[in-house]
Protein backbone atom coordinates (compact mmCIF):
# COMPACT_ATOMS: atom_id res chain seq x y z
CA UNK A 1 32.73 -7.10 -42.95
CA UNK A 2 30.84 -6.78 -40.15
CA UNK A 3 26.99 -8.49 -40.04
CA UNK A 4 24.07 -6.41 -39.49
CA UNK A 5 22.97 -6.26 -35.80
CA UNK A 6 19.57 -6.93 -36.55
CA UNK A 7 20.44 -10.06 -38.06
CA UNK A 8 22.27 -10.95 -34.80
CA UNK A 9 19.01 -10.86 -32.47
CA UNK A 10 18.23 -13.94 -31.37
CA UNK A 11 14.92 -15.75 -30.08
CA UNK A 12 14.47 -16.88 -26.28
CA UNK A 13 14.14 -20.35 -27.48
CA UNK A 14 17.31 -19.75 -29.34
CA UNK A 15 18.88 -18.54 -26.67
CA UNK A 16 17.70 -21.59 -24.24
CA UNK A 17 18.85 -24.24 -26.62
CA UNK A 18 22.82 -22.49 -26.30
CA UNK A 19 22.01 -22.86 -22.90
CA UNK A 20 21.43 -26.34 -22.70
CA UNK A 21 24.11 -27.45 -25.21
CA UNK A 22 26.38 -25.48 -22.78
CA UNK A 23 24.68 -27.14 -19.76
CA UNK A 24 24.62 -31.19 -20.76
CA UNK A 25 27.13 -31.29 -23.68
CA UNK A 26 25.33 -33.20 -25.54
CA UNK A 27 22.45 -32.08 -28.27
CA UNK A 28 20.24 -34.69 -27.75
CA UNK A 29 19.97 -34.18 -24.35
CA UNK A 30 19.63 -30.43 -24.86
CA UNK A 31 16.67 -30.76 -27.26
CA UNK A 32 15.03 -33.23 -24.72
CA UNK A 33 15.06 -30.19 -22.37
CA UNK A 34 13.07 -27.65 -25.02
CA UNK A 35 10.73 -30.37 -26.13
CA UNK A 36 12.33 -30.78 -29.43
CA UNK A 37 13.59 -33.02 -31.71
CA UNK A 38 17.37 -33.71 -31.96
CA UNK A 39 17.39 -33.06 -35.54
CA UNK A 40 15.10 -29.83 -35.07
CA UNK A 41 17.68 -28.92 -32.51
CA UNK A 42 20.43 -29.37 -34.95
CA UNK A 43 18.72 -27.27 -37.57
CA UNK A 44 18.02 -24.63 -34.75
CA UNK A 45 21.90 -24.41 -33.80
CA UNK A 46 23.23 -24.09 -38.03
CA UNK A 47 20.46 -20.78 -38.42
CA UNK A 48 21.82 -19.29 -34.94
CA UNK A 49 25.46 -20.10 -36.03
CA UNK A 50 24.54 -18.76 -39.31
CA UNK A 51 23.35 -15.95 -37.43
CA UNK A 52 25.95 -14.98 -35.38
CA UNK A 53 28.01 -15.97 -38.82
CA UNK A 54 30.79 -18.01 -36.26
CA UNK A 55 30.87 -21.64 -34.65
CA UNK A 56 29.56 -21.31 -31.79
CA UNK A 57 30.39 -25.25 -30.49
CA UNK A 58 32.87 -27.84 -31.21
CA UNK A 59 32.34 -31.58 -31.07
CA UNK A 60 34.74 -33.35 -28.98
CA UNK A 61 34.71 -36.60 -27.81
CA UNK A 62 33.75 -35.41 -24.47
CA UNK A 63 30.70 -33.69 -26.07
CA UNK A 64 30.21 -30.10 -27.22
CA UNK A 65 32.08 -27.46 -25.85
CA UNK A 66 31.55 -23.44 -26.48
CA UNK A 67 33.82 -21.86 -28.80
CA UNK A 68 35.46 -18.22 -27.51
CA UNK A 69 32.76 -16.51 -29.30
CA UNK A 70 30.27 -19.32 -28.26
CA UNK A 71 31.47 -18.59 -24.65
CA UNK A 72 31.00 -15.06 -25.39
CA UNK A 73 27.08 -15.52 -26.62
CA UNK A 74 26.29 -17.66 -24.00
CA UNK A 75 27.58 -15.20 -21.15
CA UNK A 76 25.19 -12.61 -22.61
CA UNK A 77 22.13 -15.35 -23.18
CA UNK A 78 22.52 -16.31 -19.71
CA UNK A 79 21.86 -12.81 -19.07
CA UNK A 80 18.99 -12.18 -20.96
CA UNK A 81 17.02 -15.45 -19.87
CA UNK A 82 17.22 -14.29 -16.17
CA UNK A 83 15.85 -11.25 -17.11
CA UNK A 84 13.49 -13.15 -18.82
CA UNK A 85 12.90 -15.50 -16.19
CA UNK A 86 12.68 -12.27 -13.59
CA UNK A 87 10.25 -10.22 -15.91
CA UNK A 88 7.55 -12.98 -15.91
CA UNK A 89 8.10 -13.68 -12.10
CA UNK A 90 7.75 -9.85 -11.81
CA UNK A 91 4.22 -9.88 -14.35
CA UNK A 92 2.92 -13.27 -12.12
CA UNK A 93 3.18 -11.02 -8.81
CA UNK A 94 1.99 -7.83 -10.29
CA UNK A 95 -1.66 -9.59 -11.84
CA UNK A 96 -1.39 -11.80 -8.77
CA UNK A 97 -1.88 -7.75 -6.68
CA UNK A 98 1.59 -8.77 -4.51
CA UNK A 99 3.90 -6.35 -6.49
CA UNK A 100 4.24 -3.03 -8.07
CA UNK A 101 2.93 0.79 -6.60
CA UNK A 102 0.07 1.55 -5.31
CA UNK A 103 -0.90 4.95 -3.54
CA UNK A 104 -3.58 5.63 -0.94
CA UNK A 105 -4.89 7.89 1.61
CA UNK A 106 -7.24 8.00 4.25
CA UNK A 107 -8.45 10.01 7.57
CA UNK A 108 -6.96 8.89 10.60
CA UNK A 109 -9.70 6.52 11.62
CA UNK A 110 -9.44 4.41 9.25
CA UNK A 111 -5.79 4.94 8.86
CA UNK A 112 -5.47 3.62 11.90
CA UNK A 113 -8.26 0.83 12.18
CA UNK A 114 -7.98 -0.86 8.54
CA UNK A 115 -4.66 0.38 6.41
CA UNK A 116 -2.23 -0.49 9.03
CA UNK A 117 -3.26 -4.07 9.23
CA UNK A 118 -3.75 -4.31 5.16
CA UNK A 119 -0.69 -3.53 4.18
CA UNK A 120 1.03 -5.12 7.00
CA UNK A 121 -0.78 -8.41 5.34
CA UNK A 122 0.60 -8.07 1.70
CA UNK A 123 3.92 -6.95 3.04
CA UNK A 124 4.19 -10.49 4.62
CA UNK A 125 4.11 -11.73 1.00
CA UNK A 126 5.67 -9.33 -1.10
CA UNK A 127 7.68 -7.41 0.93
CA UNK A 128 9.09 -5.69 -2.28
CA UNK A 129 5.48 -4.07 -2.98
CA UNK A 130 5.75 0.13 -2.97
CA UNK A 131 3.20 0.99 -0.92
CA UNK A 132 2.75 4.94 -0.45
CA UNK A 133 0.10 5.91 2.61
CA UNK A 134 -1.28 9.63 3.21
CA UNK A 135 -2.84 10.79 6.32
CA UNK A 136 -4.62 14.09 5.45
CA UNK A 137 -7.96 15.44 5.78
CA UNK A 138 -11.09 14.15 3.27
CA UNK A 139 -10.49 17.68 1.26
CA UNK A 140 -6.62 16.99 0.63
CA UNK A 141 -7.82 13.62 -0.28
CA UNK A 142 -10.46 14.02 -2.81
CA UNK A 143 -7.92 16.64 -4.42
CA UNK A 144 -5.31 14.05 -4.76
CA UNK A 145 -8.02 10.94 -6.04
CA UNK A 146 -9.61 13.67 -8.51
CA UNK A 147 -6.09 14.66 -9.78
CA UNK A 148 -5.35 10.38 -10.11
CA UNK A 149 -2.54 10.76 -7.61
CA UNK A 150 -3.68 8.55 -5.56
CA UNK A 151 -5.55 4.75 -5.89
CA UNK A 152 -7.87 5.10 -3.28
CA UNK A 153 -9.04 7.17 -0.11
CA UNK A 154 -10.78 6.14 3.08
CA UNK A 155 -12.07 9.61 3.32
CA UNK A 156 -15.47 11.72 3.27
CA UNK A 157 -17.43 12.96 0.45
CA UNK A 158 -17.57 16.89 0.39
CA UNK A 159 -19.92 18.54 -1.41
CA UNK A 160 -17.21 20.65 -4.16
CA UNK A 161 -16.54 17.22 -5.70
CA UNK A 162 -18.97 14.84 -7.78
CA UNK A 163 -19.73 12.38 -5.98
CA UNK A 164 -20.61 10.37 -9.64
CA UNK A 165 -16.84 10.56 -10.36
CA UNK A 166 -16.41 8.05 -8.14
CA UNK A 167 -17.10 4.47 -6.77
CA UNK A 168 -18.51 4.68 -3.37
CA UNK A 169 -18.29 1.51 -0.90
CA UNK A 170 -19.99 3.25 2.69
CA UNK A 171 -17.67 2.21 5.05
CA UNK A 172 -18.19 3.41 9.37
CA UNK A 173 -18.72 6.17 11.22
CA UNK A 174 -15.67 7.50 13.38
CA UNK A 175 -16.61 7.56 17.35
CA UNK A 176 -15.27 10.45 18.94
CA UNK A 177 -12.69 9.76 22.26
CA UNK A 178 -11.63 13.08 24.16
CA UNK A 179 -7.77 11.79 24.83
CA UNK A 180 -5.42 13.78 28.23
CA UNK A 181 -2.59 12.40 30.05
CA UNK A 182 -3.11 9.42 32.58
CA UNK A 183 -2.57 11.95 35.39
CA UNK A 184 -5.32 14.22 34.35
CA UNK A 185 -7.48 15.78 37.32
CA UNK A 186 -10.88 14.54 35.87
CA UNK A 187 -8.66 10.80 34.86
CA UNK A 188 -10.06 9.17 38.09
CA UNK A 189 -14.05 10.36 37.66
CA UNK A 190 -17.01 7.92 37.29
CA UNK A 191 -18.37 10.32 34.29
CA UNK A 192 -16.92 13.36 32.99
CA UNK A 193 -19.52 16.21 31.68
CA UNK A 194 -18.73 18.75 28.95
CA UNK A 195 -20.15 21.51 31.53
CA UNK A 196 -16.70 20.18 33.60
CA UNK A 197 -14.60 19.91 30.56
CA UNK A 198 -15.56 24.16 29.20
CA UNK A 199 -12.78 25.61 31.28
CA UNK A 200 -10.01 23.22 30.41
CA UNK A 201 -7.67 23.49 27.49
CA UNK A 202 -8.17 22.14 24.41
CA UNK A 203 -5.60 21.16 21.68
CA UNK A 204 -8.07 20.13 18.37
CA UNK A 205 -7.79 20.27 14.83
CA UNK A 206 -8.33 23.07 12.46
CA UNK A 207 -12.01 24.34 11.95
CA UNK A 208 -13.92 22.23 9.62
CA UNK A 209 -12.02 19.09 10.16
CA UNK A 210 -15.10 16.71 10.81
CA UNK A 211 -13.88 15.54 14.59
CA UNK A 212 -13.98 19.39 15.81
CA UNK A 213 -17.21 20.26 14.53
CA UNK A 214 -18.63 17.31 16.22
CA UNK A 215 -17.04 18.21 19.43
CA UNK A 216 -17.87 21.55 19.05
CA UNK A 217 -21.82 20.59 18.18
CA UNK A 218 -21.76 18.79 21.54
CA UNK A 219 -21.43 21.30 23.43
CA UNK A 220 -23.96 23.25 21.25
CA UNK A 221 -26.76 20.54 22.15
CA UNK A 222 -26.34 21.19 26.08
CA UNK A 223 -26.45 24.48 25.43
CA UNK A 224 -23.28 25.37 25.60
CA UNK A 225 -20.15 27.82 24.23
CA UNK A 226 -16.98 25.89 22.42
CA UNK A 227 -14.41 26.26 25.13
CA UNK A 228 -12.47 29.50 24.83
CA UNK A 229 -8.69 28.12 25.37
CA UNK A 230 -8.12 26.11 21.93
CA UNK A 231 -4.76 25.48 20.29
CA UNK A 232 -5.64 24.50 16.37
CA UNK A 233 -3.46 21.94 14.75
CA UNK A 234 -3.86 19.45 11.90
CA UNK A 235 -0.22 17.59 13.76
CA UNK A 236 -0.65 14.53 15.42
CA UNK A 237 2.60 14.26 16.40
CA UNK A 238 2.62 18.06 18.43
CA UNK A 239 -0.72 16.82 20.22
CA UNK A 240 0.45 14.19 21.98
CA UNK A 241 3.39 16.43 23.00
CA UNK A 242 1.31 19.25 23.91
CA UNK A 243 -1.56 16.73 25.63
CA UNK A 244 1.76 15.25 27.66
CA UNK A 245 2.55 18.44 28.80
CA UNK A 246 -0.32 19.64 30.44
CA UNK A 247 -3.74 19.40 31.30
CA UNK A 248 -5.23 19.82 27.97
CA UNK A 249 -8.04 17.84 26.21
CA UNK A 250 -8.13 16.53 22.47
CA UNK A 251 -10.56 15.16 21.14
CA UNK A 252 -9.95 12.21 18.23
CA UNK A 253 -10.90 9.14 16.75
CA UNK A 254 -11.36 6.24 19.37
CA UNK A 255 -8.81 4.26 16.84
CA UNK A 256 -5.90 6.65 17.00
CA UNK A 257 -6.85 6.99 21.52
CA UNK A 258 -6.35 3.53 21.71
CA UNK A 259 -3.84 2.85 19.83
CA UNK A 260 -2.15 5.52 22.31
CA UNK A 261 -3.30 3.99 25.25
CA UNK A 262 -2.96 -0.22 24.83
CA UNK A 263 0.57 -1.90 24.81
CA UNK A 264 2.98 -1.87 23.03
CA UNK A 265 2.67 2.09 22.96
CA UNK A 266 1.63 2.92 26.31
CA UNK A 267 2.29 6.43 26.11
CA UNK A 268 0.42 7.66 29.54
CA UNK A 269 -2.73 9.09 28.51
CA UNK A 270 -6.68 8.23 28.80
CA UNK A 271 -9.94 8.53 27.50
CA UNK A 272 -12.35 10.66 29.71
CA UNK A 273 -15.25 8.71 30.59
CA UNK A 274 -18.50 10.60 28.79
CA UNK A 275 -22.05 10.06 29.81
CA UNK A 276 -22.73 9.68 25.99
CA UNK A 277 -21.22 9.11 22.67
CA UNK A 278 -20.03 11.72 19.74
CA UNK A 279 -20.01 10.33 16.80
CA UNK A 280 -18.81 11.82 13.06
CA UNK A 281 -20.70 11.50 9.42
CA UNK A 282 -19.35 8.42 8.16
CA UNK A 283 -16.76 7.95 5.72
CA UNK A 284 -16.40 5.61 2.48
CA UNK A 285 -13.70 3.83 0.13
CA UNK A 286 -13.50 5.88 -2.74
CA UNK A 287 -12.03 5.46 -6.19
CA UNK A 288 -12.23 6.83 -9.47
CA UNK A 289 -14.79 5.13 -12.27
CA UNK A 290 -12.30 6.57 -14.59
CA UNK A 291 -9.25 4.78 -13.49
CA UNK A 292 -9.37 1.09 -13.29
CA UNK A 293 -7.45 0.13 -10.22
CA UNK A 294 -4.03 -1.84 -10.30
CA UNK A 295 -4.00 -5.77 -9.04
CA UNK A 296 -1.75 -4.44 -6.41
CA UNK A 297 -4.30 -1.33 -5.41
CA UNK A 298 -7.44 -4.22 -5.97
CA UNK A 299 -5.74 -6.53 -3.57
CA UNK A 300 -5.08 -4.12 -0.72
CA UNK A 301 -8.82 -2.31 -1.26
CA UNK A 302 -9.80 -6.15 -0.77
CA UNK A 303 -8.03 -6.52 2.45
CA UNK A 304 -9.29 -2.95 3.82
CA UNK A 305 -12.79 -4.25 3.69
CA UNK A 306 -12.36 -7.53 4.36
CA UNK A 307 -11.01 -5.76 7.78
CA UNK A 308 -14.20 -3.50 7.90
CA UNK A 309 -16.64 -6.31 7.56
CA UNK A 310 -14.59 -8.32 10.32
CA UNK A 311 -15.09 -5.82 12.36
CA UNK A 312 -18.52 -4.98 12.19
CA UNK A 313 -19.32 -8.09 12.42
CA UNK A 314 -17.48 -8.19 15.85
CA UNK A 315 -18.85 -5.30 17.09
């Protein structure tokens, strides 16, 4: 008749004693190993066999050797204690922040400046980590914090969402670079004025996005009309394309233009010299109170202002 499975589940310290009767052959030696007594090992080895409700080891006069069904419960305890092993090497690394998933987003700025770097960092150590990175605008990103898709956002606060959901770390201000290709007609110039810049074409992102308005409220403060010729796109990616292929202006984050323009990219544009700087409303680090943040999603927030700081202080 055949014995209940419950009956049949065994113990991890169970299961390492088999082991190490298998491994040395000899009990005593095998009890040394789990910090026991030989005779508690011996009682230990009757209740699993008892157990199991078979021998499980013989005693020759080479030592102990595994019966077929002792070979048979070992193969699967062998099994199980890796597991076991691999589970707590999996727990160490997740409260230690260097494994598990962690989602964030952020502007490009910071995107650019701070995340890159970060995660490049933990990578080094835990290359296994599931890091998931979003490059939208602060509205897409509040929507996807609020909604506890994401861990944190590098993004602004907009005034639909309340602000006292969330944990608020001010972070920079974004300086504003107007970006065209190397061979531009203005490239060469000492100092570039918007008044020179209203009859070129522009390639910006959509209205509202924070680096347009500021662009667009420069020209306002010299007393002058946004430039007529605008192509509106949220794409980085058809920017550079479009900047590439003509003489067209766009203006973004100083991070992302020189990132564009320093090695190893050296994709062929510049920044046109200005006589004075555009800057955009800050933006902040932003998490829910609500959600407590993984080690993982602690340990790369760390990192991202560790990187801020450092670079403050350099500036």
């Amino acid at each position: 008749m055949s014995r209940p499975l419950f009956r049949m589940m065994l113990k991890p310290i169970q299961l390492r004693l088999l082991h190490e009767i298998a491994q040395h052959g000899q009990l005593q030696m095998a009890a040394e190993t789990c910090a026991m007594t030989q005779p508690a090992a011996s009682r230990m080895l009757a209740g699993i066999e008892r157990q199991v409700g078979a021998r499980l080891f013989l005693r020759q006069p080479t030592g102990m050797e595994p019966t077929e069904i002792g070979q048979t419960v070992l193969r699967r305890a062998r099994v199980i204690l890796r597991e076991m092993f691999s589970m707590a090497i999996d727990v160490q690394e997740m409260q230690g922040g260097m494994a598990g998933t962690v989602r964030v987003g952020a502007v490009t700025g910071p995107a650019v400046g701070y995340l890159v770097s970060a995660i490049r960092k933990i990578k080094a150590r835990a290359p296994e980590a599931d890091i998931t990175v979003d490059v939208l605008p602060s509205r897409d990103l509040l929507t996807h914090l609020a909604a506890g898709e994401m861990d944190f956002v590098l993004a602004r606060i907009l005034p639909e969402f309340d602000s006292r959901d969330l944990n608020i770390l001010p972070m920079r201000d974004e300086n504003v670079s107007f970006l065209a290709r190397a061979s531009h007609p203005l490239s060469r110039a000492a100092s570039v004025t918007l008044t020179e810049l209203t009859d070129y074409e522009w390639i910006m992102q959509q209205r509202g996005a924070p680096i347009r308005e500021a662009t667009l409220a420069a020209f306002a403060s010299v007393g002058l009309p946004e430039p007529r010729n605008i192509v509106s796109s949220p794409s980085l990616l058809l920017t550079i394309a479009y900047l590439a292929q003509s003489d067209a202006v766009s203006p973004m984050s100083d991070e992302v233009a020189q990132l564009l323009m320093r090695p190893p990219v050296s994709a062929g544009f510049t920044t046109l010299p200005m006589p004075h700087e555009i800057r955009v409303s800050p933006y902040y680090l932003l998490s829910l109170r609500r959600r407590p943040l993984s080690p993982l999603a602690l340990r790369l927030r760390e990192l991202v202002i560790e990187l801020a700081r450092s670079d403050t202080n350099t500036g």
